[in-house]
Protein backbone atom coordinates (compact mmCIF):
# COMPACT_ATOMS: atom_id res chain seq x y z
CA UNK A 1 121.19 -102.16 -171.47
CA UNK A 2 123.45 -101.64 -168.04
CA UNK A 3 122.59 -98.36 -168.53
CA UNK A 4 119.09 -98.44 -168.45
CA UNK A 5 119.39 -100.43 -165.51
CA UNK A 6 121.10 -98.33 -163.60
CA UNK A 7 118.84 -95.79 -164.63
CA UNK A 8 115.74 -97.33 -163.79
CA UNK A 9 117.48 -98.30 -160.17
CA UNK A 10 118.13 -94.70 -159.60
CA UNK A 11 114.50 -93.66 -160.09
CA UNK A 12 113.23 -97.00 -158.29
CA UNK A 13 115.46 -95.22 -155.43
CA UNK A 14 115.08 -91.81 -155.95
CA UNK A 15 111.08 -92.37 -155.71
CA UNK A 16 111.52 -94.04 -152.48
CA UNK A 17 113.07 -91.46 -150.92
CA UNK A 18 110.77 -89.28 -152.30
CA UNK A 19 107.73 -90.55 -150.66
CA UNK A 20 109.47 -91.62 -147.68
CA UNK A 21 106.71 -90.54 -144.78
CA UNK A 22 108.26 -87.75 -142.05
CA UNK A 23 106.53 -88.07 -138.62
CA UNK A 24 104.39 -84.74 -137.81
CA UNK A 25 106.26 -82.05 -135.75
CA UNK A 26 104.21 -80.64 -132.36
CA UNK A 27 103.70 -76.68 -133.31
CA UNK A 28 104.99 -74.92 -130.97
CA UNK A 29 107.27 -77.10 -129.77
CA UNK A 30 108.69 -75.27 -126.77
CA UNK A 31 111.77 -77.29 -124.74
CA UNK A 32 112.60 -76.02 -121.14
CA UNK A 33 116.15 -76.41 -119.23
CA UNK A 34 116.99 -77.65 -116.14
CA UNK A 35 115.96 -74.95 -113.21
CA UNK A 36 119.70 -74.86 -112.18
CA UNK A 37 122.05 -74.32 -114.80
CA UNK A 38 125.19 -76.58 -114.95
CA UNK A 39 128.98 -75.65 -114.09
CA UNK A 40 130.22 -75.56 -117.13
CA UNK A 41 127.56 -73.25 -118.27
CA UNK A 42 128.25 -69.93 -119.88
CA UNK A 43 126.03 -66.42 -120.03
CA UNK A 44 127.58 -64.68 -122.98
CA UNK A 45 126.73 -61.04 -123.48
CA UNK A 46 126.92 -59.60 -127.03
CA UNK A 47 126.36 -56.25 -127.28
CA UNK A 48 125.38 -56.41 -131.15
CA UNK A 49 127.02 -53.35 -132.27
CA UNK A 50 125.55 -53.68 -135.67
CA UNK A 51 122.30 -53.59 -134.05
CA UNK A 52 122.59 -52.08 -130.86
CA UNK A 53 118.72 -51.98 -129.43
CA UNK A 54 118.74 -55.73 -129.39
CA UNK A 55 121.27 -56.94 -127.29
CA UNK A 56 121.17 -60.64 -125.86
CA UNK A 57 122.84 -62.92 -123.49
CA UNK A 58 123.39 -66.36 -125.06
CA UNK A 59 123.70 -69.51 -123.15
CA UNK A 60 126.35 -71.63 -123.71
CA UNK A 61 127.48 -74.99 -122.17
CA UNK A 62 131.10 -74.90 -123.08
CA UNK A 63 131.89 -78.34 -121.90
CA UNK A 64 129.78 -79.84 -123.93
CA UNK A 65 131.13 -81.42 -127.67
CA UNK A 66 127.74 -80.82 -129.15
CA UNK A 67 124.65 -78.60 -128.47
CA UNK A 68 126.20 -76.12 -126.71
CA UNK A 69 123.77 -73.04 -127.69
CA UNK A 70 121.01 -73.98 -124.92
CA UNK A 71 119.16 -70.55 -125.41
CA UNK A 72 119.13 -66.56 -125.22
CA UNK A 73 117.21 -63.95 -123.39
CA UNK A 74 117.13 -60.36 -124.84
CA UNK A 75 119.02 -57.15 -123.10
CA UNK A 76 117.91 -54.60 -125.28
CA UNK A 77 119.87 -51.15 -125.54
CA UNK A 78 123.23 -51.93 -123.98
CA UNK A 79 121.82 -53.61 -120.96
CA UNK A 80 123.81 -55.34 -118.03
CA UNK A 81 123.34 -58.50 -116.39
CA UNK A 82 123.48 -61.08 -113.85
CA UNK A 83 122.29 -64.33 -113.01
CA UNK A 84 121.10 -64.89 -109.06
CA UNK A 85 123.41 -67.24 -107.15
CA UNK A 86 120.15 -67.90 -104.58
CA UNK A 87 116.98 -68.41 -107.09
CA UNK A 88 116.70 -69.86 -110.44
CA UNK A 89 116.33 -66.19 -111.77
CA UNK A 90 118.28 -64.03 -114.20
CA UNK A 91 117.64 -60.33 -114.18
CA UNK A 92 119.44 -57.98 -116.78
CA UNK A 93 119.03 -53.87 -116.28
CA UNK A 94 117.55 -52.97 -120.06
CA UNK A 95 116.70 -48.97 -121.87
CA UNK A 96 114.21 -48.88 -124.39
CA UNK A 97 112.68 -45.86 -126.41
CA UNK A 98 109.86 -45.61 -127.94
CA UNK A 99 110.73 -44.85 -131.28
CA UNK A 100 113.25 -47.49 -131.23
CA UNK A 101 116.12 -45.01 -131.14
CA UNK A 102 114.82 -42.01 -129.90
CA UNK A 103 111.87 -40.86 -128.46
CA UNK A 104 110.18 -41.66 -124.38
CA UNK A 105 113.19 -43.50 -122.35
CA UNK A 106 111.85 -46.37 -120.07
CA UNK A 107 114.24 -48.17 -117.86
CA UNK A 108 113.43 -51.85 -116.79
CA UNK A 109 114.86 -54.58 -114.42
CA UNK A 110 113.35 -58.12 -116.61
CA UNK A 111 113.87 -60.58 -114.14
CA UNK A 112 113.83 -64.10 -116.41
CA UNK A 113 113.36 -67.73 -115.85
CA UNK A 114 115.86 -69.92 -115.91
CA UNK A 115 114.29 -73.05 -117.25
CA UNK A 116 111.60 -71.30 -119.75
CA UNK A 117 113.86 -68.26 -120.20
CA UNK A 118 110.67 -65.93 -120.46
CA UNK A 119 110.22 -62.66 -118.18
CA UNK A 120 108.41 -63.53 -114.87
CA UNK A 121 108.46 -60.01 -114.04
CA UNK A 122 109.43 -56.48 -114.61
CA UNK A 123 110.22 -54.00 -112.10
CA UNK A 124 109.97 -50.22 -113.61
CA UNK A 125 113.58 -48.03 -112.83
CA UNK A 126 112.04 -44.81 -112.17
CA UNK A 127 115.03 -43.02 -112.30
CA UNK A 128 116.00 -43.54 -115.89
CA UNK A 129 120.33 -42.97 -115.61
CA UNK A 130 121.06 -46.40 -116.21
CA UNK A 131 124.46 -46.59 -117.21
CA UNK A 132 124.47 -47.36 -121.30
CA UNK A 133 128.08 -48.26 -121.72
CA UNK A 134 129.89 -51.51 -123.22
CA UNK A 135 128.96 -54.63 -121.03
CA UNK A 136 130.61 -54.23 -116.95
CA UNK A 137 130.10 -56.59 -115.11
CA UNK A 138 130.47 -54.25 -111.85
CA UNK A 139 127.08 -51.73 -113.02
CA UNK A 140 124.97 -54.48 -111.83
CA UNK A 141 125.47 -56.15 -108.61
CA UNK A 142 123.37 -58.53 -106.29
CA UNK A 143 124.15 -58.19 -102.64
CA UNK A 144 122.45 -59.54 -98.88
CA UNK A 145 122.32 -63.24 -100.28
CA UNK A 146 120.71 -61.60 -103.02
CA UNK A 147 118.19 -59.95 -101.12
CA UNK A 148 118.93 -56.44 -103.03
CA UNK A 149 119.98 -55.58 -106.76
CA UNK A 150 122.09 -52.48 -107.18
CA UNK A 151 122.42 -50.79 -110.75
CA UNK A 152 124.94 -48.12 -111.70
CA UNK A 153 123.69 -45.06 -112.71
CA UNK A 154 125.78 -42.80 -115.03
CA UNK A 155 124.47 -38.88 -116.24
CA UNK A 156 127.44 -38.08 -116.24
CA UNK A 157 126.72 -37.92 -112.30
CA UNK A 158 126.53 -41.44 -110.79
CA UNK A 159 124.36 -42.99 -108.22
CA UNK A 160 123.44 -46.12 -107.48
CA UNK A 161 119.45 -47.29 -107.77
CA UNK A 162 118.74 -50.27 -104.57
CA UNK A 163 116.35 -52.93 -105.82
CA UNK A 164 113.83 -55.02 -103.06
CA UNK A 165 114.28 -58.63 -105.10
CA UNK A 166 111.54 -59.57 -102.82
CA UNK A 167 109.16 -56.94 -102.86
CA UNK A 168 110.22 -56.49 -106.61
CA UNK A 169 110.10 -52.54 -106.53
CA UNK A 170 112.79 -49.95 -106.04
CA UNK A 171 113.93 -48.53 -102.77
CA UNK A 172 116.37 -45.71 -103.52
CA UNK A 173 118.97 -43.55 -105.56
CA UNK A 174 122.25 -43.11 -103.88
CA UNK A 175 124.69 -40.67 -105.13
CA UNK A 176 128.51 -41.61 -105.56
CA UNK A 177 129.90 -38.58 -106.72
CA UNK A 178 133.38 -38.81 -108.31
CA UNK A 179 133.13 -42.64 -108.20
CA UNK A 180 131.87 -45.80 -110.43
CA UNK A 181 130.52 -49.21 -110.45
CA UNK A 182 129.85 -51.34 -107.70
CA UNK A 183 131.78 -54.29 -105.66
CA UNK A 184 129.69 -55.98 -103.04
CA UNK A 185 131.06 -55.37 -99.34
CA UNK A 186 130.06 -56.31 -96.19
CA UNK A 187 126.93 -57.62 -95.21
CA UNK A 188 124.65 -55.18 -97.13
CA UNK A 189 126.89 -52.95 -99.14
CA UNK A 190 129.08 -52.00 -102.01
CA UNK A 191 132.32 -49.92 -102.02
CA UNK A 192 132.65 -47.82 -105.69
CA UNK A 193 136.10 -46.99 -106.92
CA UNK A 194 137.02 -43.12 -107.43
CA UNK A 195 138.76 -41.16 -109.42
CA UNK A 196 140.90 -39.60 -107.16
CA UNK A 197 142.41 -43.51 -106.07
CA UNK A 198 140.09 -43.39 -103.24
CA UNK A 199 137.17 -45.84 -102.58
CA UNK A 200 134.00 -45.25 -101.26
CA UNK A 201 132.53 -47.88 -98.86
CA UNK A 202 128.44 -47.65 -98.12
CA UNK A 203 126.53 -49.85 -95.91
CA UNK A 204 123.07 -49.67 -96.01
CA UNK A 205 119.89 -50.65 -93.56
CA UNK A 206 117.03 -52.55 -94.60
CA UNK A 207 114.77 -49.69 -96.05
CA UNK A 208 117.62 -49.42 -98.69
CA UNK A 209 119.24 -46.41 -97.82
CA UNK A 210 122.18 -45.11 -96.64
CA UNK A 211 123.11 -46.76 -92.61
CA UNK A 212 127.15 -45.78 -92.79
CA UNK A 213 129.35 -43.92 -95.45
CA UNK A 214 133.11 -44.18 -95.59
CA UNK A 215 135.92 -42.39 -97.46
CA UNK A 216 138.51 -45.09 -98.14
CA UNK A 217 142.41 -42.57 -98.89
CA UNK A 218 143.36 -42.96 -101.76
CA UNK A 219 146.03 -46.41 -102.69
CA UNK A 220 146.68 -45.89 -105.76
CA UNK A 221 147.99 -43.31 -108.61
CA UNK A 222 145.33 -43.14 -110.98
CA UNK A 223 148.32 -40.94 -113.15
CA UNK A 224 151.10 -43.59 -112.89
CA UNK A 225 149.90 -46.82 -112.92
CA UNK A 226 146.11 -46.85 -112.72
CA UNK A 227 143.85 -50.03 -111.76
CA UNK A 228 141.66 -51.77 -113.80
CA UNK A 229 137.97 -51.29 -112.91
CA UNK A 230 137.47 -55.36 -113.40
CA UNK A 231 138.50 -57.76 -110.66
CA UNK A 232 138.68 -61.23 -109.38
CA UNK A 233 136.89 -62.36 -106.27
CA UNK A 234 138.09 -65.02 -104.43
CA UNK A 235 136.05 -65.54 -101.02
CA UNK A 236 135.56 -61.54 -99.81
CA UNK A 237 139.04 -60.73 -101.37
CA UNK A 238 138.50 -58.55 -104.80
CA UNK A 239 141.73 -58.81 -107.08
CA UNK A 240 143.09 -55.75 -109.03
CA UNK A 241 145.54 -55.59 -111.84
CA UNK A 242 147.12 -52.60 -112.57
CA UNK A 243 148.22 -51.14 -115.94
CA UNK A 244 151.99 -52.22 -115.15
CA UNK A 245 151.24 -55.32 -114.20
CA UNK A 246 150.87 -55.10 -110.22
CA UNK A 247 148.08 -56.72 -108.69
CA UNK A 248 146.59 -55.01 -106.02
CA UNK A 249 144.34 -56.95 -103.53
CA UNK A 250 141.39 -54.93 -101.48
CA UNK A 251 139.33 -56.74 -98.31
CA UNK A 252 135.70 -56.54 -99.12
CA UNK A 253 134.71 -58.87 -96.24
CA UNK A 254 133.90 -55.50 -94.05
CA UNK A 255 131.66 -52.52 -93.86
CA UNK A 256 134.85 -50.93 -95.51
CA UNK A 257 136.81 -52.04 -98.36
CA UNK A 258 140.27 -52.64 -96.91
CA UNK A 259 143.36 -52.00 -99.34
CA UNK A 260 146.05 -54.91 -99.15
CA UNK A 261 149.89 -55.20 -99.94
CA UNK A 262 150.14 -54.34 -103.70
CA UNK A 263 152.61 -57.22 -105.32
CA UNK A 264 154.48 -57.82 -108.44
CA UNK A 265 152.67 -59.71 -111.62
CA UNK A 266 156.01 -60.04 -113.36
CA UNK A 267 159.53 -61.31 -112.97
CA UNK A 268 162.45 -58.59 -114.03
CA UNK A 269 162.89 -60.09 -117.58
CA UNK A 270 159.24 -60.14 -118.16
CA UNK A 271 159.01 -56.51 -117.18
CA UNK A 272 162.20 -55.51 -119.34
CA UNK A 273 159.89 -57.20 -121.75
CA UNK A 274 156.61 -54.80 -120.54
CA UNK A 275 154.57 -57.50 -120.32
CA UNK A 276 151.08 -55.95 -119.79
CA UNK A 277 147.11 -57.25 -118.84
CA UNK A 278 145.35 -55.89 -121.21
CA UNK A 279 141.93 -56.58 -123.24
CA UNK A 280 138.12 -56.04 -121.83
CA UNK A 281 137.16 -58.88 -119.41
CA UNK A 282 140.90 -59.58 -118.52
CA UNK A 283 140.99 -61.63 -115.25
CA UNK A 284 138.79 -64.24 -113.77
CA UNK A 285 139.10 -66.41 -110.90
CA UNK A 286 138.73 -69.79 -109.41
CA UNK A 287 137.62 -70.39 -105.95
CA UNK A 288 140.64 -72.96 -105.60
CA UNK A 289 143.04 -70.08 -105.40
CA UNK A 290 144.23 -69.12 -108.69
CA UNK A 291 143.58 -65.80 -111.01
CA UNK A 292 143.93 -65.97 -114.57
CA UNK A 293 144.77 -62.27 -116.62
CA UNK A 294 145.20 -62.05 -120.10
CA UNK A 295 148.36 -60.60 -121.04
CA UNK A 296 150.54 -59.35 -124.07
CA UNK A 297 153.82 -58.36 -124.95
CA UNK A 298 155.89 -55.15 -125.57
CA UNK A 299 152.90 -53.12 -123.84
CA UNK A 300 153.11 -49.38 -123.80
CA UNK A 301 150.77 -46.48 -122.45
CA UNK A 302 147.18 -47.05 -124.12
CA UNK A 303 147.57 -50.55 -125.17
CA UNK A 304 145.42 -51.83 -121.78
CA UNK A 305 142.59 -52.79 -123.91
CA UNK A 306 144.82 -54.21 -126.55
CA UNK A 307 144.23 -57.73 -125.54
CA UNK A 308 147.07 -60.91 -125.21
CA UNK A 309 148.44 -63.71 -126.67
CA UNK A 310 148.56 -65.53 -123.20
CA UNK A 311 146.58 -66.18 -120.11
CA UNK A 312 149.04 -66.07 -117.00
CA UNK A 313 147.99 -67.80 -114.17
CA UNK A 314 148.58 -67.00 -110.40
CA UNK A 315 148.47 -68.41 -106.94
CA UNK A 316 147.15 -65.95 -105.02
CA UNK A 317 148.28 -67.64 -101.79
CA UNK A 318 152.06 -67.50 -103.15
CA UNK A 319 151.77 -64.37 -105.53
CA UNK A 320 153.67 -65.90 -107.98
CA UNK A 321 152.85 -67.67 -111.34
CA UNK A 322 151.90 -71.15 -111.92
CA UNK A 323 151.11 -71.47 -115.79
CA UNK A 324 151.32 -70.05 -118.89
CA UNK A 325 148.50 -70.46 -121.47
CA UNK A 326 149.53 -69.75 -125.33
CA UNK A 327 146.51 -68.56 -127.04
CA UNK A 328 145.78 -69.82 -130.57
CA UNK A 329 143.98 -66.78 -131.18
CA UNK A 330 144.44 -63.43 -129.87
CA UNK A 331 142.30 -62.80 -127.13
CA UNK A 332 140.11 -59.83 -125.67
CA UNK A 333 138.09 -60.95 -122.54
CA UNK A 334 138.25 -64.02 -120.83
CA UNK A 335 136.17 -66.13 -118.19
CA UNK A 336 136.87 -69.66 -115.89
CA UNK A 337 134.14 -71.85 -115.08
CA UNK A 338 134.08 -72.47 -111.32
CA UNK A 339 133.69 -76.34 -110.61
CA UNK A 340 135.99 -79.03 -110.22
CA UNK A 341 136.74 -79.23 -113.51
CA UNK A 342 137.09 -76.02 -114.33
CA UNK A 343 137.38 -74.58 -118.32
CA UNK A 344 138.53 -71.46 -119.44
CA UNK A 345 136.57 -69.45 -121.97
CA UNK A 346 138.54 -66.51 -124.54
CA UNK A 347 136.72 -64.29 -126.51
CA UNK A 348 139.15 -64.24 -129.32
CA UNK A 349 139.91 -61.53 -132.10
CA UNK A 350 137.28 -63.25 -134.61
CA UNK A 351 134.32 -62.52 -132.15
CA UNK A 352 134.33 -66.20 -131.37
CA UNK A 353 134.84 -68.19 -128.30
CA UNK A 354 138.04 -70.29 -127.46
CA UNK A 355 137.44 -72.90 -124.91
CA UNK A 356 140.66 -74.01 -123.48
CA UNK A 357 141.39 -77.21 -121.09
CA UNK A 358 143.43 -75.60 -118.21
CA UNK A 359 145.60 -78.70 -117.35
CA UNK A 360 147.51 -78.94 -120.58
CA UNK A 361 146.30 -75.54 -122.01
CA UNK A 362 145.13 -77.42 -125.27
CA UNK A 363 142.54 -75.38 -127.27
CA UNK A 364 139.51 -78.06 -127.20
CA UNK A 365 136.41 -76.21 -129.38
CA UNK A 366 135.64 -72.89 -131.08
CA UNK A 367 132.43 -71.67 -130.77
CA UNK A 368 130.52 -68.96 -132.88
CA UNK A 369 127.45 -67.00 -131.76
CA UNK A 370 126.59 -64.64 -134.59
CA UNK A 371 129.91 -65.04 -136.86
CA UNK A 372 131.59 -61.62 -137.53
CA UNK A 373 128.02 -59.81 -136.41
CA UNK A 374 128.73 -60.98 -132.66
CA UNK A 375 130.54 -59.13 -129.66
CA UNK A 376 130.68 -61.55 -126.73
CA UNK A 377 132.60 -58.80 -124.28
CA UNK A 378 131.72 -60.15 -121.37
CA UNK A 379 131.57 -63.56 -119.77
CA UNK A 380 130.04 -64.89 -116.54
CA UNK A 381 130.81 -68.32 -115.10
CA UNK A 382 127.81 -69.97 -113.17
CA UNK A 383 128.57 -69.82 -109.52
């Protein structure tokens, strides 16, 4: 008889549930976000290497302990990107063919909304040598309080192609032999870094083209201890580690780039140690003063994209170190949010992103993006 009861109960319940009435859902339903994204806000750029001709950037808010995917725009064919410090605009430099993989090449500029995340406009790049290589931050640059884009070019000869962002349409092509990627100088140009250990610093006039060009001697011995191509900027200041773990500071405030006094990462024991930087995306900065480069132990010649086990991080005002962060994860590229409260984000060995607090280096969330299928390389902070 208790049995039966039960029984019955169950069904009385089960029924109810059942039939229980769901309110109707709005189709489409389309949510916007806020025109200016927030500090703590991450763009995430996964290449997709299992499916290279539909690369994304994902949208993160890394602070927060709950919805932190806020939304993705699409970079196609290993595009680059970068999100406008002066209008609520992203723009990513994107390939596409016409039979997917092969077939008519057309390079594009999609310049994307930042609350609807849709493409406001397209501007054609006529000259189709985009650089396709793994994520740099460096192949596409925004310079003259964003007045002008500038996107690397790579044939194997490289030039630089000068974007109007106000007239939307594309001023010029200007060759860098022997050099790559672009660092903002001056008050409308970039300085490239060449092969040789030399830079190249170009100024340009307000047609887009070339106003001054200057040979920079080479600083450094691309044979012995080479720099990395990826830097810190703090104020006009652009921060270069070296393969030996020197850091070597260059003055962009100028029409020139300006080498600095190169100065030591590591103490004697760490270096009997060969503590190396090493990974993709391995140093970030904090307008506050400090630089943070991943590093990793018993280093040896080729293991500069090997990753670390710790973040080191450095006063730039004292050149000397002011914390060690133990990674729970081996890491390959990391990133710091700029505010007041500032987080820093690891791309860790699983493809997945660590989000540590920097005060008492605790790890405080994991977040995936794709699982295994995911390759967040590079990270960029909203300014």
């Amino acid at each position: 008889m208790v049995s039966k009861k039960i029984l019955l109960l169950s069904s009385l319940l089960f029924c109810s549930v059942g039939h229980a009435e769901l309110p109707n859902d709005t189709v489409p339903k389309v949510l916007t976000l806020p025109q200016e994204h927030g500090e703590s806000w991450l763009y995430v750029q996964d290449m997709n290497f299992w499916g290279m001709t539909e690369g994304k950037v994902i949208i993160l808010d890394i602070a927060s302990a709950s919805h932190n995917y806020k939304g993705q725009v699409s970079t196609g064919f290993f595009g680059s990107f970068i999100p406008s410090t002066q209008r609520n605009e992203m723009y990513s430099a994107e390939t596409y063919y016409a039979r997917g993989t092969r077939g008519a090449r057309t390079d594009v500029l999609s310049i994307w909304d930042n609350a609807t995340l849709t493409v406001t406009n397209e501007i054609e790049l006529p000259h189709k040598k985009r650089a396709q290589t793994v994520s740099e931050k460096n192949a596409t640059q925004l310079i003259d309080d964003d007045k002008y884009l500038l996107v690397f070019n790579f044939t194997p000869a490289t030039s630089v192609s000068v974007v109007d962002m106000l007239e939307h349409k594309v001023l010029s092509e200007i060759d860098i032999p022997g050099c790559s990627l672009i660092y903002p100088s001056g008050k409308r140009g970039f300085s490239t870094l060449c092969a040789d250990g030399s830079m190249l610093s170009i100024q340009l006039d307000e047609k887009g083209t070339v106003a001054s060009e200057t040979r920079v001697p080479s600083f450094f011995n691309v044979d012995e201890d080479p720099l990395f191509e990826k830097y810190a900027r703090i104020t006009d200041i652009g921060y270069f580690p070296t393969f030996h773990g020197y850091m070597q500071p260059v003055d962009l405030s100028g029409a020139v780039a300006k080498p600095l006094e190169k100065w030591d990462l590591l103490t004697p024991s760490e270096r009997e140690q060969n503590w190396r930087p090493g990974g993709w995306q391995i140093i970030s900065g904090h307008p506050d003063g400090q630089v943070f480069i991943l590093m990793h132990k018993d280093g040896v010649n080729g293991s500069h994209k090997d990753g670390g086990t710790e973040v080191w991080v450095y006063d730039i005002k004292q050149h000397k170190k002011v914390k060690t962060i133990p990674l729970n994860t081996h890491g390959i590229s990391l990133e710091v949010t700029k505010g007041n409260k500032p987080l820093l984000a690891v791309t860790n060995a699983n493809m997945m992103i660590d989000v540590y607090n920097i005060q008492n280096a605790e790890l405080q969330r994991t977040l995936s993006i794709g699982g295994d299928n995911a390759n967040p390389f590079t990270l960029t902070a909203v300014e």
